[in-house]
N, C-alpha and C. Protein backbone atom coordinates (compact mmCIF):
# COMPACT_ATOMS: atom_id res chain seq x y z
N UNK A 1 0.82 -1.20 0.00
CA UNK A 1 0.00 0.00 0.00
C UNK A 1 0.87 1.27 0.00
N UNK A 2 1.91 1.09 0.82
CA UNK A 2 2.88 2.58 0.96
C UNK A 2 3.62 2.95 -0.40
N UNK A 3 3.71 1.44 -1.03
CA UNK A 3 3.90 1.94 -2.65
C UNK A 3 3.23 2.22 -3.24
N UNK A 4 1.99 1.98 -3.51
CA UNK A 4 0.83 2.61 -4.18
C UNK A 4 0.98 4.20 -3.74
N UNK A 5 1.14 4.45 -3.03
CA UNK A 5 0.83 5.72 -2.09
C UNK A 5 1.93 6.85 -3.23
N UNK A 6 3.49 5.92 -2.59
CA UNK A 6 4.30 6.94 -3.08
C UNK A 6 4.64 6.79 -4.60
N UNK A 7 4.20 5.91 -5.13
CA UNK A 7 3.82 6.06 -6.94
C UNK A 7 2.71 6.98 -7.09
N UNK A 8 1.96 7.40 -6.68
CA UNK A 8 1.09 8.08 -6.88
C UNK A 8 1.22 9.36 -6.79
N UNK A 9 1.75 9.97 -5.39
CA UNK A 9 2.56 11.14 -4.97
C UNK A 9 3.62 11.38 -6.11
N UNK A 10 4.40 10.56 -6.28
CA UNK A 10 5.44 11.42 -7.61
C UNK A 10 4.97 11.46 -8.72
N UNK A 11 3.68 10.70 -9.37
CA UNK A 11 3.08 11.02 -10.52
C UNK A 11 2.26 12.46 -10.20
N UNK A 12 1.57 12.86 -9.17
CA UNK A 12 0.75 13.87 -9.00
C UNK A 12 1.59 15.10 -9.08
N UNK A 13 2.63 14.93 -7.98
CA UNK A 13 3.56 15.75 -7.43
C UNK A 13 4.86 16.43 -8.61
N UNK A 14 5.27 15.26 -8.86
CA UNK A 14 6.19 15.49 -9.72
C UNK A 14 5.77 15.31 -11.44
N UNK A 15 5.13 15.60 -11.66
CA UNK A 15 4.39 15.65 -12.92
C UNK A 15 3.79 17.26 -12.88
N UNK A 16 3.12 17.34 -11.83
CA UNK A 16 2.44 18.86 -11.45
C UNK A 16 3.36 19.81 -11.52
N UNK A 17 4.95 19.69 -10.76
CA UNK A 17 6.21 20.46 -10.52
C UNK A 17 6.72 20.85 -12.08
N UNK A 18 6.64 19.84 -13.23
CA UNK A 18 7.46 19.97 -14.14
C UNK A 18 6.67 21.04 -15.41
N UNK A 19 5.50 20.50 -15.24
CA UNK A 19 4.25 21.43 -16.03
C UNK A 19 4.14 22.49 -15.34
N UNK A 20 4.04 23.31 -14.31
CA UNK A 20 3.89 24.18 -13.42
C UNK A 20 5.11 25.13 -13.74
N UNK A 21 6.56 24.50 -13.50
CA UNK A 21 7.94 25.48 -13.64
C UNK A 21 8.03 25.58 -15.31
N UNK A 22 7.39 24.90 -16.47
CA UNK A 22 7.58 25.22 -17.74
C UNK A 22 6.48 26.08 -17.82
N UNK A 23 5.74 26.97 -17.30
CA UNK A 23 5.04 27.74 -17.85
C UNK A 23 5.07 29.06 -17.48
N UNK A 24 4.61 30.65 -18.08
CA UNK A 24 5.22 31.55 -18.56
C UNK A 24 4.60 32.73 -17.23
N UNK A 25 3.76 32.25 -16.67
CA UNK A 25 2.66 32.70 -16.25
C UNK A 25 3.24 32.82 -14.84
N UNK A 26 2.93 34.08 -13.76
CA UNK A 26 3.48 34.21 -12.26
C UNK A 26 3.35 32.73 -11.68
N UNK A 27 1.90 32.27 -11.97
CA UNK A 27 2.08 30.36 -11.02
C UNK A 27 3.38 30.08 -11.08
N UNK A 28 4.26 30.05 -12.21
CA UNK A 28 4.52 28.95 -12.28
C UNK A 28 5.82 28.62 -11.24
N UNK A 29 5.64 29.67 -10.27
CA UNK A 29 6.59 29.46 -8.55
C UNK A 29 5.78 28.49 -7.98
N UNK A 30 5.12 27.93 -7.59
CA UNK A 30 4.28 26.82 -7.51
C UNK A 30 4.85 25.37 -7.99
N UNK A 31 5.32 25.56 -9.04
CA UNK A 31 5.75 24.22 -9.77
C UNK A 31 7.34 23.88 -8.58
N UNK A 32 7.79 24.76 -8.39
CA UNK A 32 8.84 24.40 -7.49
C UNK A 32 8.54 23.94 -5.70
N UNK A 33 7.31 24.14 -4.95
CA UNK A 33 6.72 23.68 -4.16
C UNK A 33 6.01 22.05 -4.25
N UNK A 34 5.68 22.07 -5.63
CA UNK A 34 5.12 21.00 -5.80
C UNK A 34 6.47 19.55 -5.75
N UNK A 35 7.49 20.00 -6.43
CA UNK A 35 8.48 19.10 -7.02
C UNK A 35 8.87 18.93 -5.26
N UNK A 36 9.17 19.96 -4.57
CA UNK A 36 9.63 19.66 -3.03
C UNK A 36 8.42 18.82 -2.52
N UNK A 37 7.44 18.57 -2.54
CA UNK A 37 6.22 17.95 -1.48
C UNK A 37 6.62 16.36 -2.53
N UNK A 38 7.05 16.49 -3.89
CA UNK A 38 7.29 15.01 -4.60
C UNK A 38 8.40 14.19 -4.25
N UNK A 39 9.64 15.25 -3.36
CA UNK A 39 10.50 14.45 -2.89
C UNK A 39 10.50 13.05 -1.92
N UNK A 40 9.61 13.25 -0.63
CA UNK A 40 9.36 12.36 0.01
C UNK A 40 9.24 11.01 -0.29
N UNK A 41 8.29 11.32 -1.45
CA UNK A 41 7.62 10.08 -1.90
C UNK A 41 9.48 9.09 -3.01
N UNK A 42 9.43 10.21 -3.77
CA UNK A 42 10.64 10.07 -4.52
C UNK A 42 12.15 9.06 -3.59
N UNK A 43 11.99 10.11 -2.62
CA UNK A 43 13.30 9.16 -1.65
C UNK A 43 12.85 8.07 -1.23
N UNK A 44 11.56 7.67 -0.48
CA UNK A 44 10.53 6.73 -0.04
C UNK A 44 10.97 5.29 -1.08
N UNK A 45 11.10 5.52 -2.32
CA UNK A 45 10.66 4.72 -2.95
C UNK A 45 12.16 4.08 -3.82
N UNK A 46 13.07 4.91 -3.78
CA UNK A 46 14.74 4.64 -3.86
C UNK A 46 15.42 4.27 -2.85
N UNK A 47 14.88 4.09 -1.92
CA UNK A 47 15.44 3.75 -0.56
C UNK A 47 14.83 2.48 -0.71
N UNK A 48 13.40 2.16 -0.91
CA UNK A 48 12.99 0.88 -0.60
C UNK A 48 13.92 0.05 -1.18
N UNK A 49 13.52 -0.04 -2.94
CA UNK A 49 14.67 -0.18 -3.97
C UNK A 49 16.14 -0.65 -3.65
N UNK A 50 16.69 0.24 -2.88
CA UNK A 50 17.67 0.15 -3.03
C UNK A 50 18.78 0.43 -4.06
N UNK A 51 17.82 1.25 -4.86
CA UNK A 51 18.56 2.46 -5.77
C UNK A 51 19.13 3.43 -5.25
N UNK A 52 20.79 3.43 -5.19
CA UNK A 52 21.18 4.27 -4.08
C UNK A 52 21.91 5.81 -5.04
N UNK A 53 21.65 5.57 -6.29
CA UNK A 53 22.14 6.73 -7.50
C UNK A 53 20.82 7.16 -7.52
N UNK A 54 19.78 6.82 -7.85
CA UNK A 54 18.27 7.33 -7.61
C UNK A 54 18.39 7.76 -5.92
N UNK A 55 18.50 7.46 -5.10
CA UNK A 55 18.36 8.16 -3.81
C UNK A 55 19.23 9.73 -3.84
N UNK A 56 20.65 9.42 -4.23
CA UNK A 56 21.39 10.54 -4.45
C UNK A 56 20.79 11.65 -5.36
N UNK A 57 20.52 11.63 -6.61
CA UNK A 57 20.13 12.25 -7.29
C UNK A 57 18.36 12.73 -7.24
N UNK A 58 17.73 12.07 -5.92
CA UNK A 58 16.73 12.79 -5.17
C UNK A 58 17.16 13.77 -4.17
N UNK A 59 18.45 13.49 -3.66
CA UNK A 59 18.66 14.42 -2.75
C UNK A 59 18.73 15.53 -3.12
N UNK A 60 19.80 15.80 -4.57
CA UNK A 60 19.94 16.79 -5.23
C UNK A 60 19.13 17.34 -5.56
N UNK A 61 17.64 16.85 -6.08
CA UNK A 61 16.61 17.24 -6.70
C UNK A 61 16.30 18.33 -5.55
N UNK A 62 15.91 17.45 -4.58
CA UNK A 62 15.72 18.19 -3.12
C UNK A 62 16.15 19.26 -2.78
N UNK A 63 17.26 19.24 -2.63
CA UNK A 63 18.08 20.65 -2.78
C UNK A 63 18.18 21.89 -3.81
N UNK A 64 17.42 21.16 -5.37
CA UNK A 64 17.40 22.07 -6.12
C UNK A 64 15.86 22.79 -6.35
N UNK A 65 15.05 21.68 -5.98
CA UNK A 65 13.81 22.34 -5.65
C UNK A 65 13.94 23.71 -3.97
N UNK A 66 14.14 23.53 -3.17
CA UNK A 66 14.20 24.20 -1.66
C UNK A 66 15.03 25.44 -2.52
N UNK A 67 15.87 25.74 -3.52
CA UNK A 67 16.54 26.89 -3.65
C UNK A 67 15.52 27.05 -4.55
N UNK A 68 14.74 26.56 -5.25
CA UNK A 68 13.34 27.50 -6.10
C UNK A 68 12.56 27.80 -5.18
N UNK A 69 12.37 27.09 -3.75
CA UNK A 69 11.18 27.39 -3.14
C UNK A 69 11.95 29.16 -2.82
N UNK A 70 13.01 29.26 -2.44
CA UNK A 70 13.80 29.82 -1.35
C UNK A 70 13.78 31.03 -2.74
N UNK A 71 14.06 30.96 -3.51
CA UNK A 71 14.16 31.83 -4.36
C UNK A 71 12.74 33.05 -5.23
N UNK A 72 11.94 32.06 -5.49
CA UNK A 72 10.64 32.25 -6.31
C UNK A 72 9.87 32.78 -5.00
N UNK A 73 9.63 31.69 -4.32
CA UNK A 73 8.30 32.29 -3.14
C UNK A 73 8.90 32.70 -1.84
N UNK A 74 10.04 32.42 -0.55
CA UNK A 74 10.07 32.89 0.03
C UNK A 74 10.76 34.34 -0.15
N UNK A 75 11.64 34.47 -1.07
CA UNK A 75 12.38 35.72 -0.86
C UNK A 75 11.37 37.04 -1.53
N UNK A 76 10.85 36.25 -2.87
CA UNK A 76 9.83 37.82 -3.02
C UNK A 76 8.87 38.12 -1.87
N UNK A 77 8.29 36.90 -0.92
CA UNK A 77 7.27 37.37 0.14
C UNK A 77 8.14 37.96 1.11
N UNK A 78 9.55 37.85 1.20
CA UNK A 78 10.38 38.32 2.21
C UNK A 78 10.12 40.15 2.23
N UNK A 79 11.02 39.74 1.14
CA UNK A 79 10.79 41.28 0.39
C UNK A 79 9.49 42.26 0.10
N UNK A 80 8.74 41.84 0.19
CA UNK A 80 7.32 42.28 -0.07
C UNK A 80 6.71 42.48 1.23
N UNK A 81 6.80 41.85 2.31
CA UNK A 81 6.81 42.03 3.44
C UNK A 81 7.56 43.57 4.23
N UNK A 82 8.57 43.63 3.76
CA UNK A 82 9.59 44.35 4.00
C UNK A 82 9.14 45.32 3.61
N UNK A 83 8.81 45.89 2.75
CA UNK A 83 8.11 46.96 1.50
C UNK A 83 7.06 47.42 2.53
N UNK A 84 6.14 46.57 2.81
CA UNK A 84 4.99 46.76 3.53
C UNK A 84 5.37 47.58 5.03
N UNK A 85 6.20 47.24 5.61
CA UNK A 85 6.88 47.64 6.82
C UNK A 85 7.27 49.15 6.57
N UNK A 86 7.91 49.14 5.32
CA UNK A 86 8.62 50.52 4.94
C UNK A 86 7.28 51.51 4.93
N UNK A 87 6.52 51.00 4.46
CA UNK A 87 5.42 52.35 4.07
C UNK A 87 4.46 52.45 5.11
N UNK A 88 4.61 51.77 6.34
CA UNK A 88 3.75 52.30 7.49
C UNK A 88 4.11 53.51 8.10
């Protein structure tokens, strides 16, 4: 069942992430949240495996999604926040 689960999660997840960051439109910072919530499942399921180049190259993923999250959505809300502060 926990494989059903996490095949499912990286088809939703990581299918959603890749269509989401190819498109032109403000969403598509979103597509990089999505690919991070697909990791879990992603490591979940290279670990079972025992695919340990698939585990590695989830980690990376991992890490390269968290610098889109870190980049796209937290730093403009950082900043935008900040803005807001300034003009009170």
């Amino acid at each position: 069942m926990a494989e059903i689960i996490a095949q499912t999660g990286i088809f939703i997840f990581g299918g959603l992430s890749i269509w989401l960051v190819g498109r032109t439109e403000s969403w598509r910072k979103w597509g990089f949240l999505a690919g991070l919530i697909s990791q879990p499942f992603f490591l979940y399921t290279a670990y079972q495996h025992k695919q340990i180049g698939l585990f590695l190259i989830g980690l990376w993923y991992t890490y390269s999604w968290v610098q889109g999250v870190y980049n796209y959505i937290y730093t403009p809300y950082k900043l935008n926040k900040q803005k807001a502060g300034n003009n009170e």
